[in-house]
Protein backbone atom coordinates (compact mmCIF):
# COMPACT_ATOMS: atom_id res chain seq x y z
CA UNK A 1 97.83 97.09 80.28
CA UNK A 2 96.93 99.68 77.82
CA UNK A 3 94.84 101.50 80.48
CA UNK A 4 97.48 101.11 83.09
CA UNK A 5 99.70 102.77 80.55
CA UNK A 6 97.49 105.43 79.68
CA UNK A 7 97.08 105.98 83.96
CA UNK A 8 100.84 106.19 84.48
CA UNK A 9 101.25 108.84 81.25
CA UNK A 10 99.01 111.12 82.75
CA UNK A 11 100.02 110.70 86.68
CA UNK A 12 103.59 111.57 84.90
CA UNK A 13 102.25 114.79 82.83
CA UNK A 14 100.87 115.70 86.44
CA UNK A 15 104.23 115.07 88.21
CA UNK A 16 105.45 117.44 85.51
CA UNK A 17 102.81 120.25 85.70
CA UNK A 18 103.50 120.41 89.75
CA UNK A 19 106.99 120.70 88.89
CA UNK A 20 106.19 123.77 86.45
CA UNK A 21 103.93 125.25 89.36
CA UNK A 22 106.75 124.72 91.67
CA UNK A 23 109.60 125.92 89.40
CA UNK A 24 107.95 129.44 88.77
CA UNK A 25 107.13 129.98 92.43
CA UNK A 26 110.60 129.99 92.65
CA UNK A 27 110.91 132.74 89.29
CA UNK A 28 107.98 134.76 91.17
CA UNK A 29 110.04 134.96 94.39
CA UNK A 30 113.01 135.92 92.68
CA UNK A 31 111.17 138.83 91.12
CA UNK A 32 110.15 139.65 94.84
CA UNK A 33 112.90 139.84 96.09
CA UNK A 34 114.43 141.82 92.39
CA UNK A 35 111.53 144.06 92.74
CA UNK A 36 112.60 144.69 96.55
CA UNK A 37 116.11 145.81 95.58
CA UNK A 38 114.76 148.35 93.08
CA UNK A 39 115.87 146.34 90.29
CA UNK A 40 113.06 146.33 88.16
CA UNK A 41 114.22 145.61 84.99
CA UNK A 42 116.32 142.22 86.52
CA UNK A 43 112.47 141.58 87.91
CA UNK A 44 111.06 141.89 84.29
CA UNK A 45 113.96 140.45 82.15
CA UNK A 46 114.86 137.44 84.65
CA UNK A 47 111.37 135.68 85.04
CA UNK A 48 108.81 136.56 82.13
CA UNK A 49 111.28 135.50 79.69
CA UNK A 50 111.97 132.08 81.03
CA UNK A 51 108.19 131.72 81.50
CA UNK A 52 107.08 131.98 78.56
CA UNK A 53 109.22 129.33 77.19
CA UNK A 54 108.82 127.01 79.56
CA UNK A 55 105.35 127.32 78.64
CA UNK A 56 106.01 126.76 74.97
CA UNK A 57 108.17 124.08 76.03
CA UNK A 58 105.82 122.36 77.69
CA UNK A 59 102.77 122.70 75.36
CA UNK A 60 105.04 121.22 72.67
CA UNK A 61 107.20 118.28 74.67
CA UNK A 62 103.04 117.32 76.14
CA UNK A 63 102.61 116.50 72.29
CA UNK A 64 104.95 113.68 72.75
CA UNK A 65 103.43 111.90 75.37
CA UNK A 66 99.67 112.52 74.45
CA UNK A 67 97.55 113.60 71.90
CA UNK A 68 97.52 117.53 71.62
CA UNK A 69 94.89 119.10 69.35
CA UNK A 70 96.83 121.00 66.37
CA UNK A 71 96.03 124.48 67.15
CA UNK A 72 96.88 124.02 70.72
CA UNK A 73 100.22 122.75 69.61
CA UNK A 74 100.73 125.44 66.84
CA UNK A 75 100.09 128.01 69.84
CA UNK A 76 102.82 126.43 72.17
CA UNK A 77 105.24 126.46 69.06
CA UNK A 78 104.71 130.20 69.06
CA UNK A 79 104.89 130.96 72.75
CA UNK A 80 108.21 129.08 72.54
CA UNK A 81 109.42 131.21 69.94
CA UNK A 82 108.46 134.50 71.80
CA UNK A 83 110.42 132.94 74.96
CA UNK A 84 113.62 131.78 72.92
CA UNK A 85 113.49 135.60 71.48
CA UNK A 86 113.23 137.11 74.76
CA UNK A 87 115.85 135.09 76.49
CA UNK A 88 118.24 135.87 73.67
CA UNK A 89 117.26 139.97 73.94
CA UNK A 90 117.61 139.98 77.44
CA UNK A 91 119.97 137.56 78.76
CA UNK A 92 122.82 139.26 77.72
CA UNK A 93 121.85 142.81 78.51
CA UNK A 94 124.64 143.27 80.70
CA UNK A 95 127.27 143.44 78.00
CA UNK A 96 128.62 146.59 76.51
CA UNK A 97 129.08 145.31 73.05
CA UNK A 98 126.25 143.50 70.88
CA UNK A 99 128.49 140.32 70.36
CA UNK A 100 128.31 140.14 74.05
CA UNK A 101 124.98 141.01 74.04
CA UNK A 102 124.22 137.99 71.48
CA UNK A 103 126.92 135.99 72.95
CA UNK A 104 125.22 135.95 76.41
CA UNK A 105 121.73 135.98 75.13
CA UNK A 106 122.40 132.61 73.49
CA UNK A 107 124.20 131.63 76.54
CA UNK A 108 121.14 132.34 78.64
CA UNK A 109 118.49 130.34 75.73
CA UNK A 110 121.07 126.92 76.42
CA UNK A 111 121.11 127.30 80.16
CA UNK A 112 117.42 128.35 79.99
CA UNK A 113 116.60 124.93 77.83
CA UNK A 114 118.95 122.30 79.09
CA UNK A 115 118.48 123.48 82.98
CA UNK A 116 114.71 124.31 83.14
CA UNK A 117 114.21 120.45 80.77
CA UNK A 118 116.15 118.99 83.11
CA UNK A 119 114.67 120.35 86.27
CA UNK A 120 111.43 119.57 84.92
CA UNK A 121 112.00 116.01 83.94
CA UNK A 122 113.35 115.63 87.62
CA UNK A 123 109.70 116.04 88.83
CA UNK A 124 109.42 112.56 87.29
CA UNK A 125 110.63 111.23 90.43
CA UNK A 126 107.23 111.73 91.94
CA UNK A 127 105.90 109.34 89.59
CA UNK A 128 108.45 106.52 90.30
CA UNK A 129 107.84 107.10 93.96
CA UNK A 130 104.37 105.98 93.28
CA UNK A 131 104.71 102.85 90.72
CA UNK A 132 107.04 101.41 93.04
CA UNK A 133 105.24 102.17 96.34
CA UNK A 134 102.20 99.99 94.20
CA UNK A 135 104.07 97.23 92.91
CA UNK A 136 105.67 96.47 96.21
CA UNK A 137 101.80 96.95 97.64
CA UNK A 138 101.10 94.40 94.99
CA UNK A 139 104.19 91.74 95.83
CA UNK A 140 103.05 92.10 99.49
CA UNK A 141 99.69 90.98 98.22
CA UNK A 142 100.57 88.39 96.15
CA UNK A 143 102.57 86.73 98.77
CA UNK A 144 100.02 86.83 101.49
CA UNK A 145 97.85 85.01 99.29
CA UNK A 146 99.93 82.41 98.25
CA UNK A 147 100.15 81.39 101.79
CA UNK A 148 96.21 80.05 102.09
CA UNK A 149 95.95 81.28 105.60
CA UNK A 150 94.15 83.92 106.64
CA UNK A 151 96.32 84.32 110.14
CA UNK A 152 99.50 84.16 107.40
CA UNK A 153 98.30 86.45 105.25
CA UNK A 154 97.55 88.69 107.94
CA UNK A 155 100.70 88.50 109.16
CA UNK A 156 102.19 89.07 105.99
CA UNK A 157 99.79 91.77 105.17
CA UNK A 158 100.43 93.98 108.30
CA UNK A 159 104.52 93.29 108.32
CA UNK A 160 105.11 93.68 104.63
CA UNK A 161 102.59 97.00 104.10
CA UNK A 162 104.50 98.76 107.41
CA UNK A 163 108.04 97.73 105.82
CA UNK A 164 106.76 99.24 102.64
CA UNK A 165 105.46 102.72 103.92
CA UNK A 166 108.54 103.04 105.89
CA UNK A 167 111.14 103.08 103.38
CA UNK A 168 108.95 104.60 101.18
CA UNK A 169 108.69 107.85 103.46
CA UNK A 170 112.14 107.76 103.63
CA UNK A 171 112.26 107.93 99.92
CA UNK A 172 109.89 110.80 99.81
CA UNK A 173 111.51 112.60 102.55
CA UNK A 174 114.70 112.56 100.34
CA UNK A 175 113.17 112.54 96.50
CA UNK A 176 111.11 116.00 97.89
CA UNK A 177 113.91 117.30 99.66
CA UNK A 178 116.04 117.46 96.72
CA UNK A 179 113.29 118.73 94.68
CA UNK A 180 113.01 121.58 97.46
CA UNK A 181 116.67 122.61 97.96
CA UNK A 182 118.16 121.96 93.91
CA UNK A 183 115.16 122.83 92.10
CA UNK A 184 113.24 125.10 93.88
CA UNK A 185 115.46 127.52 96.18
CA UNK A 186 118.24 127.63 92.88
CA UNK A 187 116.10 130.08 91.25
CA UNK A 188 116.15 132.46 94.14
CA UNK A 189 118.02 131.67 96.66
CA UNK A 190 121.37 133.39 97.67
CA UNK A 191 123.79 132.44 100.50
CA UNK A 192 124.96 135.33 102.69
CA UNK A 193 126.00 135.49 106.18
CA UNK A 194 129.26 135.44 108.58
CA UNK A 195 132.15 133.15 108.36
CA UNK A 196 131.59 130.80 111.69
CA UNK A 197 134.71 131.39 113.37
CA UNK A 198 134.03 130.22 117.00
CA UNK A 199 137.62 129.74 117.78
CA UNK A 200 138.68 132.71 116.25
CA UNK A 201 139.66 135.86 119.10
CA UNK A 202 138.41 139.61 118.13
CA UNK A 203 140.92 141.91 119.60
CA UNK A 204 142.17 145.03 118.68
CA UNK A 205 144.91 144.75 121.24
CA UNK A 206 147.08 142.22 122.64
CA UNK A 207 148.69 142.26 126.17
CA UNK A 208 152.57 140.68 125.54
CA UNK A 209 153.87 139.56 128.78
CA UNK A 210 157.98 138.73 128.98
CA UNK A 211 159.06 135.95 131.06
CA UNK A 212 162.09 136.07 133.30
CA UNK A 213 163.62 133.19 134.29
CA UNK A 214 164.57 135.00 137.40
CA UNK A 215 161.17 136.10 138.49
């Protein structure tokens, strides 16, 4: 058990790293497309910050799942730090007085921890995806060999395995979807385009025709 345990800790720490990887893709194509519209401040100020502590972030929260050496965990403490501080410098820069300044800043540090945490922990999908592909693998098993026939367990073997990968690419069709569209294209993506009005008629002028009852 205690190695099981130890196997599904780190698959999880890896669901989460991915998720890191995956989250600042989505920071790095938002400064793109910042950097493309001249705005290179918004590049700077909306991405390195956030970075950084997520970083810190996730060198500290590692320490409560595994063991983290001390001065790894002292560094993390201070790149979290640096991030908070730039968030709260930045974040608000739009303002025109400093309590909006610091108003927004600190704004920006509680979006910045509770959304980034929470997208992050959502990566731990992955890892239920897999535990419960395995156990059902392992039911299957079990059953086929309570049976004591080898055309039985076959049987079992093929149906119950082919049941199990189905739904189970459904479930990753729809757990990576998500993970796609809510996590990854928020940080970068904005909606544009035309109202669809295909019923709607374009005319600058408009024939009016009178009707006579006598002709």
């Amino acid at each position: 058990m205690d190695g099981s345990h130890d196997n599904s800790i780190e698959l999880l720490l890896y669901c989460f790293l991915f998720g890191i990887i995956h989250l600042f893709a989505g920071l790095l194509i938002r400064g793109y497309m910042l950097i493309r519209d001249k705005n290179y401040l918004g590049a700077v100020c909306d991405t390195l910050p956030v970075m950084v502590f997520v970083v810190g972030f996730a060198i500290v929260g590692a320490d409560f799942f595994t063991a983290i050496p001390q001065n790894i965990k002292s560094a993390g403490i201070k790149i979290l730090a640096v991030g908070a501080v730039l968030i709260v410098l930045t974040a608000g820069r739009s303002s025109k007085n400093i309590l909006g300044k610091l108003g927004g800043g600190l704004y920006g540090l509680y979006n910045a921890a509770s959304g980034y945490l929470g997208d992050i922990l959502s990566y731990s999908r992955l890892l239920a995806l897999s535990l419960v592909t395995g156990v059902i693998a392992n039911v299957i098993n079990l059953l086929g060999a309570m049976m004591g026939n080898i055309v039985l367990f076959i049987i079992v073997f093929i149906l119950g395995h082919t049941v199990n990968i189905a739904i189970n690419l459904i479930g990753t069709y729809v757990h990576t979807g998500r993970l796609q569209y809510v996590e990854f294209f928020s940080k970068f993506y904005e909606g544009s385009g035309r109202t669809f009005t295909p019923f709607k008629i374009n005319s600058k002028f408009f024939t009016i025709k009178e009707e006579n009852k006598y002709g």
